[in-house]
Protein backbone atom coordinates (compact mmCIF):
# COMPACT_ATOMS: atom_id res chain seq x y z
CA UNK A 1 144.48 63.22 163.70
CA UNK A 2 144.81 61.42 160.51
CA UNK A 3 146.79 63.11 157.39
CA UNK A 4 147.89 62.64 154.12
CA UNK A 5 150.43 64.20 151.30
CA UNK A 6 148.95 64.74 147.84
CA UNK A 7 150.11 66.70 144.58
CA UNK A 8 147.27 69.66 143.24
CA UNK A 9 146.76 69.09 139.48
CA UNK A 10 144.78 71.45 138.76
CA UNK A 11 146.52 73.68 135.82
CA UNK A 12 145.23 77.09 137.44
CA UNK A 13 145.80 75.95 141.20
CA UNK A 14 143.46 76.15 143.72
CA UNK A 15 141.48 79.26 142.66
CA UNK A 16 137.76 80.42 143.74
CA UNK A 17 136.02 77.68 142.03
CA UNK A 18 138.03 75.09 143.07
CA UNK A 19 138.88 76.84 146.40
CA UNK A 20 135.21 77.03 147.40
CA UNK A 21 134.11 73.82 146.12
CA UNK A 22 136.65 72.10 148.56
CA UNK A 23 135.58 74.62 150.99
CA UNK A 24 131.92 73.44 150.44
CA UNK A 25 132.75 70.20 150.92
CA UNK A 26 134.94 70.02 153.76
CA UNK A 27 131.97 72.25 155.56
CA UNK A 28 130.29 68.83 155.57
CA UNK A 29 132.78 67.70 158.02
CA UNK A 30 132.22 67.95 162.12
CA UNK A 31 136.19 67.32 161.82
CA UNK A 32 138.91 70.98 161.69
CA UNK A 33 140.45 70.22 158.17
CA UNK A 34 143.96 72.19 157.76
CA UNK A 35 145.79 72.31 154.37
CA UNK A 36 149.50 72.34 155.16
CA UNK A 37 151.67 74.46 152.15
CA UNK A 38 154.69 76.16 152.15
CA UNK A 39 155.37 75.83 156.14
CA UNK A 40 152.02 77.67 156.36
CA UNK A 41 148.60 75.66 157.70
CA UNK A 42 145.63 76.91 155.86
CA UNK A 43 141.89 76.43 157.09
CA UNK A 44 140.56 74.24 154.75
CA UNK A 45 136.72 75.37 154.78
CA UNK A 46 137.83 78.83 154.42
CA UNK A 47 138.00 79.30 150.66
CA UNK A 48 139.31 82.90 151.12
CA UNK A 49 142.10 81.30 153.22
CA UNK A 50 142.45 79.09 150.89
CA UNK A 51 143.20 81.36 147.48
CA UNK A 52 145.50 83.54 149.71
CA UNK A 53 147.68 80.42 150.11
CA UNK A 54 148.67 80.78 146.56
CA UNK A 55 148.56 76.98 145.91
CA UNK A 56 149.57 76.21 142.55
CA UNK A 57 149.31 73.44 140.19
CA UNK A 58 151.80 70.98 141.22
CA UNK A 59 151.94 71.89 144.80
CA UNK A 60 152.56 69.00 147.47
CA UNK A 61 150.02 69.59 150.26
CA UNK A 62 149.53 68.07 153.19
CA UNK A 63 146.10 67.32 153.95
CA UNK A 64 145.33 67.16 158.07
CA UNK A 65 142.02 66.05 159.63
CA UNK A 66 140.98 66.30 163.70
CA UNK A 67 138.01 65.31 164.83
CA UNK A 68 135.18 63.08 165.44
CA UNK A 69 134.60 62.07 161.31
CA UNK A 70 138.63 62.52 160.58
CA UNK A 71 138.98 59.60 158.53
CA UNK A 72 135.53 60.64 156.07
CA UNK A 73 137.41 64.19 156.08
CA UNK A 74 140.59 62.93 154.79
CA UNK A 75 138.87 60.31 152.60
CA UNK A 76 136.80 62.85 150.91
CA UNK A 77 139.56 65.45 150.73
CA UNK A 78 142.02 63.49 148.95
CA UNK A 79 138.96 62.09 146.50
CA UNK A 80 138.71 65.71 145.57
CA UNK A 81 142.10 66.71 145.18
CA UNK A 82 142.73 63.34 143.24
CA UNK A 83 139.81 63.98 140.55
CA UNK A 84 140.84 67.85 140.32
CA UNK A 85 138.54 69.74 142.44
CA UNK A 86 135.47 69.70 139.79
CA UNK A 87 137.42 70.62 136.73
């Protein structure tokens, strides 16, 4: 398992666009990709699981990757968290 802590920047936090594009994107992934907020792990290709987190702009999350392509998973994550989701 491979993992990393980054900041969400996006000014209207991780809503449906943003939520599903990540979702979309993490689908990709052979690896289970968990988005660690609040005490609370999230499924990160669930965008519905994702917008009931509540993540707002601002928000440390932990990013967590398992699997066979972890290190892509994480890699890619972070790139899209980073560069603000599409927006």
């Amino acid at each position: 398992m491979v993992s990393k802590t980054v900041t969400l920047t996006n000014p209207q936090g991780l809503h449906m666009r943003p939520a599903g594009t990540f979702a979309s994107a993490m689908g990709k992934f052979a690896s289970n990709v968990t988005i660690v907020t609040g005490g609370k792990d999230v499924n990160g290709k669930s965008p519905m699981a994702l917008m009931a987190a509540g993540i707002g702009c601002g928000t440390e999350i932990e990013i967590k990757c398992d699997g066979a392509d972890e290190q892509e998973a994480l890699d890619s994550a972070v790139q899209l968290v980073e560069s603000g989701i599409g927006e």
